[in-house]
PDB file of N, CA and C in Angstrom:
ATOM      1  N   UNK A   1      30.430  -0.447 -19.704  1.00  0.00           N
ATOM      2  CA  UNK A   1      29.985  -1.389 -20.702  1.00  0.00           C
ATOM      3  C   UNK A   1      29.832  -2.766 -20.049  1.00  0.00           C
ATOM      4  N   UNK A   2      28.365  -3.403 -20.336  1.00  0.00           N
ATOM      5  CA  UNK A   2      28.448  -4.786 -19.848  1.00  0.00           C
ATOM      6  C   UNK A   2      29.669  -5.527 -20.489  1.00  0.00           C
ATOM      7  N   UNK A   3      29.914  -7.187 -19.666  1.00  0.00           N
ATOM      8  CA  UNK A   3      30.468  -7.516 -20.111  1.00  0.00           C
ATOM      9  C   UNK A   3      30.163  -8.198 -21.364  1.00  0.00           C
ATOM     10  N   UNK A   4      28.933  -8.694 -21.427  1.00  0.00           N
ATOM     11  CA  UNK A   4      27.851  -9.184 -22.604  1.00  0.00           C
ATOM     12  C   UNK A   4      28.694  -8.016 -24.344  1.00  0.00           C
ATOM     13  N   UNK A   5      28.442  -6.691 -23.580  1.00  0.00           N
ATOM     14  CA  UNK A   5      28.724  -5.757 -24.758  1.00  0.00           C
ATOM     15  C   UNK A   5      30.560  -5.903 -25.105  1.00  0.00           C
ATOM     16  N   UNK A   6      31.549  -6.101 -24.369  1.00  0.00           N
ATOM     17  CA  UNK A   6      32.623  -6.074 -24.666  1.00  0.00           C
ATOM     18  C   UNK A   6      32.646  -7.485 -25.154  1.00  0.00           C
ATOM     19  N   UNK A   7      32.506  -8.588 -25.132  1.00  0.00           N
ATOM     20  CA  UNK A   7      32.373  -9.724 -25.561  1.00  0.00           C
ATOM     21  C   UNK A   7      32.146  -9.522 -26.725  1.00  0.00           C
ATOM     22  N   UNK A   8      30.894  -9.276 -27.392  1.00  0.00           N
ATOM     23  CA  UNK A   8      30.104  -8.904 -28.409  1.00  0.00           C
ATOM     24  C   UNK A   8      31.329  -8.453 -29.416  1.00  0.00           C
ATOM     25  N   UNK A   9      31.518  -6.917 -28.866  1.00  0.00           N
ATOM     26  CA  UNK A   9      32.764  -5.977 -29.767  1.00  0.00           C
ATOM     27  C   UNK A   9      34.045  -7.023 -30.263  1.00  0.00           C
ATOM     28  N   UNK A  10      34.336  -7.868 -28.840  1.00  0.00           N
ATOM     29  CA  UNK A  10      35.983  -8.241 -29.310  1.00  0.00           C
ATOM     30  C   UNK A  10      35.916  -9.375 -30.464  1.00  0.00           C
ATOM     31  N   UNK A  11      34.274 -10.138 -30.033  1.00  0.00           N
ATOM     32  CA  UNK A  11      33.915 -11.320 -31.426  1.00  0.00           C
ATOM     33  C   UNK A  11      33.866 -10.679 -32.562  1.00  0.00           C
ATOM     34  N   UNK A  12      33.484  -9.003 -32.354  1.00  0.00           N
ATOM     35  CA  UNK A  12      33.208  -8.407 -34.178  1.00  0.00           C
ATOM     36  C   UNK A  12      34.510  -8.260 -34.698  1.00  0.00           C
ATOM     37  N   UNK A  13      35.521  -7.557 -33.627  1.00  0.00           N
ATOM     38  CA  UNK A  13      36.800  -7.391 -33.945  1.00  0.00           C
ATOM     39  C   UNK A  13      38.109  -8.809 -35.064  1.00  0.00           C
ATOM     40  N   UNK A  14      37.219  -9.183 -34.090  1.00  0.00           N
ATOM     41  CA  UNK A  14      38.163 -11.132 -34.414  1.00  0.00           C
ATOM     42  C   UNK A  14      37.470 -11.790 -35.720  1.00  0.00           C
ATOM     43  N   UNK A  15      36.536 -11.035 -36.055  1.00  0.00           N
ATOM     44  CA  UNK A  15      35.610 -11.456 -36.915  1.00  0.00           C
ATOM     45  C   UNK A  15      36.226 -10.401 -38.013  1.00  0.00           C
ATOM     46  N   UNK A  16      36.431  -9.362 -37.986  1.00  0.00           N
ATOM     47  CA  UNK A  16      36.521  -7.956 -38.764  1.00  0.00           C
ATOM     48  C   UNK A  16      35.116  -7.598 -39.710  1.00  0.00           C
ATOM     49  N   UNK A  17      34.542  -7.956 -38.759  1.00  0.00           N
ATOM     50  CA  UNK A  17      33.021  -7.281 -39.020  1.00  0.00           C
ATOM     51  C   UNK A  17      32.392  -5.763 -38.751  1.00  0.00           C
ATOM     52  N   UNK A  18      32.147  -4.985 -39.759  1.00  0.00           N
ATOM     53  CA  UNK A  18      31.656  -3.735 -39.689  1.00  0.00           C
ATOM     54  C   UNK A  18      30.470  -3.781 -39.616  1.00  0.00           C
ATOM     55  N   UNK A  19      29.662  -4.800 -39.553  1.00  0.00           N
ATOM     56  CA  UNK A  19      29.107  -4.679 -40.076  1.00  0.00           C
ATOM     57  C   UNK A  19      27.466  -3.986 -37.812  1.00  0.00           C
ATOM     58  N   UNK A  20      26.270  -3.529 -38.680  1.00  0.00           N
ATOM     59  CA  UNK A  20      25.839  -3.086 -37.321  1.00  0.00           C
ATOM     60  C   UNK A  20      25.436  -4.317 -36.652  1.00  0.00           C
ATOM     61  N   UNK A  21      25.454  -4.072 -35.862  1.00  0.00           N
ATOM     62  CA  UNK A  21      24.745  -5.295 -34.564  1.00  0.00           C
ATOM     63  C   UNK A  21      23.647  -4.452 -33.461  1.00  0.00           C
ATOM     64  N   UNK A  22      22.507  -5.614 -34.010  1.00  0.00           N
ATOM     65  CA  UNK A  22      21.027  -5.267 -32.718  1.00  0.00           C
ATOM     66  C   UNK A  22      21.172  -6.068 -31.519  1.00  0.00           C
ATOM     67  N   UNK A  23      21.121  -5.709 -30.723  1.00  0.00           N
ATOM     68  CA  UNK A  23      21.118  -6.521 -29.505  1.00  0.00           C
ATOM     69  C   UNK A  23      20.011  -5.946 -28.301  1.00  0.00           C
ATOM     70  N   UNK A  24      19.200  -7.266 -27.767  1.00  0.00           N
ATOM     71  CA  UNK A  24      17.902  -6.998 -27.204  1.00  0.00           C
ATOM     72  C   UNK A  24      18.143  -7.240 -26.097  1.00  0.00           C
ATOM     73  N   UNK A  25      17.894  -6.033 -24.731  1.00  0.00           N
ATOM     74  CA  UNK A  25      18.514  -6.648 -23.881  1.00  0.00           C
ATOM     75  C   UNK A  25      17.000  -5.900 -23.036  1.00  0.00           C
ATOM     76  N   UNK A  26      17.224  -6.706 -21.767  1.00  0.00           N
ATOM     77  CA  UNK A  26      15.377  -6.885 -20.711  1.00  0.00           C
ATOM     78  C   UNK A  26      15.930  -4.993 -20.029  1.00  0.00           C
ATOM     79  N   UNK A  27      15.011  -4.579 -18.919  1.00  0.00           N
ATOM     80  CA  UNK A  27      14.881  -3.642 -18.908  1.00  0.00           C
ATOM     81  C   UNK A  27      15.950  -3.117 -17.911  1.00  0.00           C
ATOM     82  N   UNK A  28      16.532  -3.650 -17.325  1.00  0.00           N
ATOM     83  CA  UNK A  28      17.137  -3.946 -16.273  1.00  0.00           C
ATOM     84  C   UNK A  28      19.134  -2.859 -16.831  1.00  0.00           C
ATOM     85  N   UNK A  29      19.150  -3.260 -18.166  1.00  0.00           N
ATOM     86  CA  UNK A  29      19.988  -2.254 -19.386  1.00  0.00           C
ATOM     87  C   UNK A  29      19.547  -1.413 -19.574  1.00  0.00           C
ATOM     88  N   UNK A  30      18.823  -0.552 -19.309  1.00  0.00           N
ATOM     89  CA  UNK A  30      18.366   0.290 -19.694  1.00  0.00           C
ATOM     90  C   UNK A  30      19.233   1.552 -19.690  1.00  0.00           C
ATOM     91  N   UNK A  31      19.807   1.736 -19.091  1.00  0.00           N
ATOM     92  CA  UNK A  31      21.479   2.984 -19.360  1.00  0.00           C
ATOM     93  C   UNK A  31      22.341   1.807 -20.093  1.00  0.00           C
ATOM     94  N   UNK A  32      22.502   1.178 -20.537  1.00  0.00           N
ATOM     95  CA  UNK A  32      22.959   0.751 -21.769  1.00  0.00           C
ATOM     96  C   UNK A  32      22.832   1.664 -22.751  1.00  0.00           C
ATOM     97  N   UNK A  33      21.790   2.323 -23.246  1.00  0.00           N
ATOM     98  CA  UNK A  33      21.676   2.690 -24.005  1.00  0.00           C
ATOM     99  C   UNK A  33      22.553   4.100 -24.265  1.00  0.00           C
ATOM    100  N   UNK A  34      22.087   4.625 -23.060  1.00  0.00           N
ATOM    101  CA  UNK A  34      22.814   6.015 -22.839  1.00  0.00           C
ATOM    102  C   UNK A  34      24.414   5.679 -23.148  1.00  0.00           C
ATOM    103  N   UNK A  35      24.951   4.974 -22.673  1.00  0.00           N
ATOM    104  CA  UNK A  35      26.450   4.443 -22.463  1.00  0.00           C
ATOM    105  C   UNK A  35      26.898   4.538 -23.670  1.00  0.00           C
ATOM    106  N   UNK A  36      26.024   4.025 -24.434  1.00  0.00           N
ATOM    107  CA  UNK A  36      26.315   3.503 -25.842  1.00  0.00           C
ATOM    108  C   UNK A  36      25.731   3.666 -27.405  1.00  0.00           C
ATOM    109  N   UNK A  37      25.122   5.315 -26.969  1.00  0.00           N
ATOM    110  CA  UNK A  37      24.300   5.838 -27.883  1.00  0.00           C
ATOM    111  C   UNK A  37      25.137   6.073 -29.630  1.00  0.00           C
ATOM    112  N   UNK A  38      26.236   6.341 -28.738  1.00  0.00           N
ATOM    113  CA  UNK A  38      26.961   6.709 -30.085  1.00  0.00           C
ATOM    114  C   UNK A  38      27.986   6.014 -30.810  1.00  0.00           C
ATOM    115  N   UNK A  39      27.624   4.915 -30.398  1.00  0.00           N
ATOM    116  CA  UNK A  39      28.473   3.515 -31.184  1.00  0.00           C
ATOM    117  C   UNK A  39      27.466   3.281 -32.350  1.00  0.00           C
ATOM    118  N   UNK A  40      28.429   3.481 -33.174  1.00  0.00           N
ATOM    119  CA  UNK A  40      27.576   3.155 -34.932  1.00  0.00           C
ATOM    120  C   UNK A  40      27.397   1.632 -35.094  1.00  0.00           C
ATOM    121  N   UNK A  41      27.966   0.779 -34.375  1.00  0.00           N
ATOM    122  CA  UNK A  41      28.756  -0.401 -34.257  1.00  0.00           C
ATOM    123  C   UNK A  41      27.284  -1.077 -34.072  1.00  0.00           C
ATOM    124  N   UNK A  42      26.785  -0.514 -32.815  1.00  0.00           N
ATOM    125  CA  UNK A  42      25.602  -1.149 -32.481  1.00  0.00           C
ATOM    126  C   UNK A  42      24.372  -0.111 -32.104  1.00  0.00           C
ATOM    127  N   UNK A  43      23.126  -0.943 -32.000  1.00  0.00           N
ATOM    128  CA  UNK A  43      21.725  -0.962 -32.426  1.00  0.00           C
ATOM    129  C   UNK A  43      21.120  -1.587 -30.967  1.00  0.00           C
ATOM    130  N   UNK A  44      21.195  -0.524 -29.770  1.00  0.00           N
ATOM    131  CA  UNK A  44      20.544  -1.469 -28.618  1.00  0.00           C
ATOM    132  C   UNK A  44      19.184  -1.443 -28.293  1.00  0.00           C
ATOM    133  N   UNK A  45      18.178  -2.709 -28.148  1.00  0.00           N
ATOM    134  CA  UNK A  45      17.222  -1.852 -27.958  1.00  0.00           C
ATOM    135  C   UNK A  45      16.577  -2.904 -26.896  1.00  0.00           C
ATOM    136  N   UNK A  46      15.963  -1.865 -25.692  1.00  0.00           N
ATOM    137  CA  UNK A  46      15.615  -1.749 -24.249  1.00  0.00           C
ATOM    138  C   UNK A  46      13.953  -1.569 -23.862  1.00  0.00           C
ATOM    139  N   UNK A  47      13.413  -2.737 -23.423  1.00  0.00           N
ATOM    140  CA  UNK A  47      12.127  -2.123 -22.788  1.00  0.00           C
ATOM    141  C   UNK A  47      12.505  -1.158 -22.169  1.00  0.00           C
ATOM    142  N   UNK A  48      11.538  -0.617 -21.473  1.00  0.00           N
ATOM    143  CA  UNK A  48      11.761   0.467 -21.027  1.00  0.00           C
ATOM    144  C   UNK A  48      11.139  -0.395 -19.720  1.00  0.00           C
ATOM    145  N   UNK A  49      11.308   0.272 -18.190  1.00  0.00           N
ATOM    146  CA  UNK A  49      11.225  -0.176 -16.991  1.00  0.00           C
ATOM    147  C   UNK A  49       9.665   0.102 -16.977  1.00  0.00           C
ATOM    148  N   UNK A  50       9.151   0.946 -16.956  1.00  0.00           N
ATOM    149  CA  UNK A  50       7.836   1.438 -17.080  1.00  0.00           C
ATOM    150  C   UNK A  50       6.924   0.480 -17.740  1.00  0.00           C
ATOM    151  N   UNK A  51       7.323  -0.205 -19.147  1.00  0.00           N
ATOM    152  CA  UNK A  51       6.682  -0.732 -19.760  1.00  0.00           C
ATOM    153  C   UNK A  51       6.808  -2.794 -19.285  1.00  0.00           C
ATOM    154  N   UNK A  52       8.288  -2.596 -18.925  1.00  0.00           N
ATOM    155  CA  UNK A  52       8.530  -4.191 -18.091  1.00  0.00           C
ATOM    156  C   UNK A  52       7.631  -4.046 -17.034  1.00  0.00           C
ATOM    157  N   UNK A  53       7.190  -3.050 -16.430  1.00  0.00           N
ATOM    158  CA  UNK A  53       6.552  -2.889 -15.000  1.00  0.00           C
ATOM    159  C   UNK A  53       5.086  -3.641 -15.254  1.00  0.00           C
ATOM    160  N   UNK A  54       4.346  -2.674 -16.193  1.00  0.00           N
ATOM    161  CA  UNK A  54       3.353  -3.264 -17.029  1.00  0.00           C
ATOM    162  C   UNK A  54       2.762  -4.169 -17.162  1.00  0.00           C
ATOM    163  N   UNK A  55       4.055  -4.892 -18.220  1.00  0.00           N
ATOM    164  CA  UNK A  55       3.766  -6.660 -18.373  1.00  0.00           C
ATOM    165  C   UNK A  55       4.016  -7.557 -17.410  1.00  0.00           C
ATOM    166  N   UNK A  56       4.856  -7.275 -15.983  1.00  0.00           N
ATOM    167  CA  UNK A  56       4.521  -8.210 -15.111  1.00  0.00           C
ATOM    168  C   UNK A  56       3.735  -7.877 -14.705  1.00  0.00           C
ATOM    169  N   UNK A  57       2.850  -6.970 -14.219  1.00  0.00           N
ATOM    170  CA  UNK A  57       1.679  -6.949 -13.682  1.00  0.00           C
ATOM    171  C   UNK A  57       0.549  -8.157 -14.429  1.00  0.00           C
ATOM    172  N   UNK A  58       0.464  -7.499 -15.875  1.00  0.00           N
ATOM    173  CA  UNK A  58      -0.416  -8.198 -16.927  1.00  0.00           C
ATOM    174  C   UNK A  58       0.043  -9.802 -16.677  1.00  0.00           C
ATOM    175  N   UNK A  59       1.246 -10.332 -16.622  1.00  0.00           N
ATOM    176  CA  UNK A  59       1.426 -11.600 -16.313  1.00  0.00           C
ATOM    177  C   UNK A  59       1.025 -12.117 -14.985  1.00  0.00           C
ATOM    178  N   UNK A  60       1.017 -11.276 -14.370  1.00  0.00           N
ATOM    179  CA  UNK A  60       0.848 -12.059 -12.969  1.00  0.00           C
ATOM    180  C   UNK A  60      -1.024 -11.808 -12.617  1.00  0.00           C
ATOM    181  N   UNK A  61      -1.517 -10.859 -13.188  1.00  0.00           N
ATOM    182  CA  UNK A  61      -2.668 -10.982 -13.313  1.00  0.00           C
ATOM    183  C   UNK A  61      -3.621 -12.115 -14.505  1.00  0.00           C
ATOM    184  N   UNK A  62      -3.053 -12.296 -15.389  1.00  0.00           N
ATOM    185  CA  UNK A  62      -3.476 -13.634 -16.142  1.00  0.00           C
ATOM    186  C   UNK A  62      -2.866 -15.407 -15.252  1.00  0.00           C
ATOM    187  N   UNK A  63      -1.598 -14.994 -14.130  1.00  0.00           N
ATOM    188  CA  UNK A  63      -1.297 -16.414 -13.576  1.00  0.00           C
ATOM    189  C   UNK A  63      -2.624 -16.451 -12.364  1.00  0.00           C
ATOM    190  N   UNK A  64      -2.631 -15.209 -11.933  1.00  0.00           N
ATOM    191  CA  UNK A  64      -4.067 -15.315 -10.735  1.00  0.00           C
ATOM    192  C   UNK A  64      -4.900 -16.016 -11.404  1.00  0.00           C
ATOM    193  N   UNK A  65      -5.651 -15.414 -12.357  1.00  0.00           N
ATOM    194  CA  UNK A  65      -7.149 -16.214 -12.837  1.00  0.00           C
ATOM    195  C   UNK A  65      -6.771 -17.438 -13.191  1.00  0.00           C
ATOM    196  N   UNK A  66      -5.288 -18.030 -14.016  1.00  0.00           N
ATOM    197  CA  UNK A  66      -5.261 -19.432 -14.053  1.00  0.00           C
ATOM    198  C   UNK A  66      -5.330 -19.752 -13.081  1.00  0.00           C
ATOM    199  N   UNK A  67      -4.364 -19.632 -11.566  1.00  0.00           N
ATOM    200  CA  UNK A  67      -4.365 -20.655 -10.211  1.00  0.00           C
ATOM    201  C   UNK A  67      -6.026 -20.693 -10.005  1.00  0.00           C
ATOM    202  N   UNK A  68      -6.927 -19.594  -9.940  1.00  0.00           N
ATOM    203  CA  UNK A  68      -8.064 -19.658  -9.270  1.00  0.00           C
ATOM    204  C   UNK A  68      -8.676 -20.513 -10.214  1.00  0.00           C
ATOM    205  N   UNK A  69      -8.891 -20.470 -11.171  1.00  0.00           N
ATOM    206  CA  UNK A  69      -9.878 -21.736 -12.263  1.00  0.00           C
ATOM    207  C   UNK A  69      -9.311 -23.112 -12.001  1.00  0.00           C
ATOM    208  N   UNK A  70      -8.062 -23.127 -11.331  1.00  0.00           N
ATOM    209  CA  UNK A  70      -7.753 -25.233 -11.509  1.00  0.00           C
ATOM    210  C   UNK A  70      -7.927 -25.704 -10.372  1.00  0.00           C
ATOM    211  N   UNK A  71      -8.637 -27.087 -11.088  1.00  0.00           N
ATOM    212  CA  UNK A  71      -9.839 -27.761 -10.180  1.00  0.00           C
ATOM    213  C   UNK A  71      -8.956 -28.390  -9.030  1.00  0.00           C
ATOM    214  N   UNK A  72     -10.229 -28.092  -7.781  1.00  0.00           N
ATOM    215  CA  UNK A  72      -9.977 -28.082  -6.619  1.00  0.00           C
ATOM    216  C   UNK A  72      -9.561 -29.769  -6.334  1.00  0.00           C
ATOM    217  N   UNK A  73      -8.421 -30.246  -5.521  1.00  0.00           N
ATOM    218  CA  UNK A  73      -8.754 -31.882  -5.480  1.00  0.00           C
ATOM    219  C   UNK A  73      -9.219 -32.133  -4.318  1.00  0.00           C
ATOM    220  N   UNK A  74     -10.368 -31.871  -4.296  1.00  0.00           N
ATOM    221  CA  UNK A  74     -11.588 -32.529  -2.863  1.00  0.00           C
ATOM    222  C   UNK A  74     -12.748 -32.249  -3.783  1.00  0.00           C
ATOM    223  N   UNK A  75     -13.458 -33.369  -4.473  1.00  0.00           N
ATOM    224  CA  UNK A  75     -14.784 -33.333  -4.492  1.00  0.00           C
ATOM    225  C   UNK A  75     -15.015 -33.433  -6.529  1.00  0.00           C
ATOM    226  N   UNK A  76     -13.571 -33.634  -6.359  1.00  0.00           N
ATOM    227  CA  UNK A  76     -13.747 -33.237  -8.506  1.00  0.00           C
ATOM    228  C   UNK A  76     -12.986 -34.761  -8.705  1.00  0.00           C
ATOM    229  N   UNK A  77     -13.499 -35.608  -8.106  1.00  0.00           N
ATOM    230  CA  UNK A  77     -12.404 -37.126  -8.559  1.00  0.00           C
ATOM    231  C   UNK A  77     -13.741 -37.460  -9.330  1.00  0.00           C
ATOM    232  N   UNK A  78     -13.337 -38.931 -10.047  1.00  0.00           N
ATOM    233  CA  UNK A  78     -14.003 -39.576 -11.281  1.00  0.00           C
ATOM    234  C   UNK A  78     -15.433 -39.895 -10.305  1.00  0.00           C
ATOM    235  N   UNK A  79     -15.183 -40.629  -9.055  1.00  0.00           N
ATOM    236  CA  UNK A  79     -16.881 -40.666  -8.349  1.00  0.00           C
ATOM    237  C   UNK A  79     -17.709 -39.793  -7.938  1.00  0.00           C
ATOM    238  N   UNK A  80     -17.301 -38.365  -8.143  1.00  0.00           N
ATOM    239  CA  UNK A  80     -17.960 -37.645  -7.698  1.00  0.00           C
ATOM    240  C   UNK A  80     -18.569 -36.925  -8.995  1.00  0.00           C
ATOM    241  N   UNK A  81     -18.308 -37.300  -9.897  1.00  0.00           N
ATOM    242  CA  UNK A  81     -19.157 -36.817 -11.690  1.00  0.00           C
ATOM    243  C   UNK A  81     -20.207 -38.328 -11.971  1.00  0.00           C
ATOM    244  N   UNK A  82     -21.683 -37.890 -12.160  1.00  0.00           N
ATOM    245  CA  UNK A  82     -22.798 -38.658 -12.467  1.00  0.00           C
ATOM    246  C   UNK A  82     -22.873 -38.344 -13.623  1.00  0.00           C
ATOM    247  N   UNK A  83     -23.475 -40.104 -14.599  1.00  0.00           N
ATOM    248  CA  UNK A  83     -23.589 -40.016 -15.634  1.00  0.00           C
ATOM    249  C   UNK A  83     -24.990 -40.486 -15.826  1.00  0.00           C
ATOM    250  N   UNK A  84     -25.553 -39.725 -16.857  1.00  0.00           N
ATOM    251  CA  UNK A  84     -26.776 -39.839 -16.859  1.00  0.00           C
ATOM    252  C   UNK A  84     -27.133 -40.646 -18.273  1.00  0.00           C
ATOM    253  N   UNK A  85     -27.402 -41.993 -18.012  1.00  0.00           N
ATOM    254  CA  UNK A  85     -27.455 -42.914 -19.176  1.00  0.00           C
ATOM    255  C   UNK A  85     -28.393 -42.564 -20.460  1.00  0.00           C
ATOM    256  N   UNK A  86     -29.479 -42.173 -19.687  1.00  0.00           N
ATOM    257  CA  UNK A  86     -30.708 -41.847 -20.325  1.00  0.00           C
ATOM    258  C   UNK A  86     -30.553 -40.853 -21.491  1.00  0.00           C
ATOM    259  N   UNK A  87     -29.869 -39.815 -20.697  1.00  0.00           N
ATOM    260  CA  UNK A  87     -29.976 -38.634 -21.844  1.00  0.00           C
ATOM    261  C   UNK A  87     -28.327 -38.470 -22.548  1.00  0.00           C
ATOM    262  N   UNK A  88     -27.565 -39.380 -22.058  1.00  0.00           N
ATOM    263  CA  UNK A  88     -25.727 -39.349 -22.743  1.00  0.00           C
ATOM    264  C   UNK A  88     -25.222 -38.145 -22.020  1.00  0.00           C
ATOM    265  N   UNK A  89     -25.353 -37.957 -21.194  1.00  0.00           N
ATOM    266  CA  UNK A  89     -24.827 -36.666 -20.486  1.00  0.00           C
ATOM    267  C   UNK A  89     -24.192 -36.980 -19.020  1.00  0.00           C
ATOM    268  N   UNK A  90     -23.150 -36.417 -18.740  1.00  0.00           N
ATOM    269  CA  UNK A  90     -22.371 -36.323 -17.760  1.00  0.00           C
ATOM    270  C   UNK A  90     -22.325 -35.420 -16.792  1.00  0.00           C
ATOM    271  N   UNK A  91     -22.803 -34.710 -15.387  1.00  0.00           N
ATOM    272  CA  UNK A  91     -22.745 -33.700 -14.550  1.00  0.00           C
ATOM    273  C   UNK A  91     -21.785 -33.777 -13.379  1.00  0.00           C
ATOM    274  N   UNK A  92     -21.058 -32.960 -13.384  1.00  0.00           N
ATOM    275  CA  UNK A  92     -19.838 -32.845 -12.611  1.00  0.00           C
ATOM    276  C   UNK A  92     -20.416 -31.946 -10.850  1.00  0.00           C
ATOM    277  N   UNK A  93     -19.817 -32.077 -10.226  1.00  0.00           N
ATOM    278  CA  UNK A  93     -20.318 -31.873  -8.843  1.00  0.00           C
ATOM    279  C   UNK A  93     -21.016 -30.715  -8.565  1.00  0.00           C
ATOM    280  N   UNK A  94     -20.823 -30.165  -9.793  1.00  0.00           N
ATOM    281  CA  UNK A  94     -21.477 -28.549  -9.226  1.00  0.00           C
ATOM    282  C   UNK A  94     -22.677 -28.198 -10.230  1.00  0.00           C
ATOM    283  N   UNK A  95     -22.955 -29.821 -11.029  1.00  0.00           N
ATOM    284  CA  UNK A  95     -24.401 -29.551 -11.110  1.00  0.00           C
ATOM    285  C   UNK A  95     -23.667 -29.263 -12.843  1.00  0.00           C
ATOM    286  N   UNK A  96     -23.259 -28.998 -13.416  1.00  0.00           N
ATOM    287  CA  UNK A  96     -22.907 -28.474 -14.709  1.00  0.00           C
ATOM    288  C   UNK A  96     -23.172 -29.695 -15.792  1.00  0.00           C
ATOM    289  N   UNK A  97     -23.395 -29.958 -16.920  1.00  0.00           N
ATOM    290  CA  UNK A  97     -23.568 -30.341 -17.740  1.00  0.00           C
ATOM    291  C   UNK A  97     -22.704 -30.166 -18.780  1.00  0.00           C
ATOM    292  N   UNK A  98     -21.636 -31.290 -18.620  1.00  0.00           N
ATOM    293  CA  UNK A  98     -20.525 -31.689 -19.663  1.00  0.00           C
ATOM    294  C   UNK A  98     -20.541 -31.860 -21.523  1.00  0.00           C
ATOM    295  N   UNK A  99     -20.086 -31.442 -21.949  1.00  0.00           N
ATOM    296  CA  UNK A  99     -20.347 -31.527 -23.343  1.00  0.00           C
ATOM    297  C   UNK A  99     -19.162 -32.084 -23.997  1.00  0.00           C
TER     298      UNK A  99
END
C-alpha cells in the first residue's frame, strides 16, 4: 500500500468515516488497483499505462508544432514589417498581409 493510501485510511479512521473514497492516481499506480481491489473503503481509479503512453505522445506532438510556429528572432523585429499607407495594410517579411 502506498503511503498516500495508508495516510488516506488512518484520516478516515480518525475521522470515523465509512463513508467510500475515489482517489485518482497517474498511471504509474497502476497495481494499486490490484492491491486494493477489495477494499469497499475505496474507489481507485488509474489511467492505464497504455493510454498515459498515448497522451504523451499527443502532448508532445501538439508542443512540436507549437516550438516550430514561434517566430524566428532574426528578421521578424518591428523594421523589418512594411506598412503600406496607401492601402492601411501591413506586410511582414515573408510577404504576408496582416489583418
Amino acid at each position: 500500500m502506498t503511503p498516500m493510501i495508508e495516510k488516506l485510511k488512518e484520516t478516515k479512521n480518525e475521522l470515523e468515516s465509512k463513508d467510500k473514497t475515489t482517489i485518482l492516481m497517474d498511471a504509474g499506480y497502476e497495481n494499486e488497483i490490484m492491491k486494493n481491489k477489495d477494499d469497499d473503503e475505496l474507489e481507485i481509479l488509474v489511467i492505464s499505462r497504455s493510454e498515459a503512453s498515448k497522451e504523451n505522445k499527443r502532448k508532445n506532438y501538439i508542443k512540436k508544432r507549437v516550438n516550430k510556429n514561434k517566430i524566428p528572432e532574426e528578421g521578424f523585429n518591428l523594421k523589418d514589417f512594411k506598412y503600406d499607407a496607401t492601402n492601411d495594410i501591413c506586410i511582414c517579411p515573408l510577404g504576408q498581409v496582416l489583418s
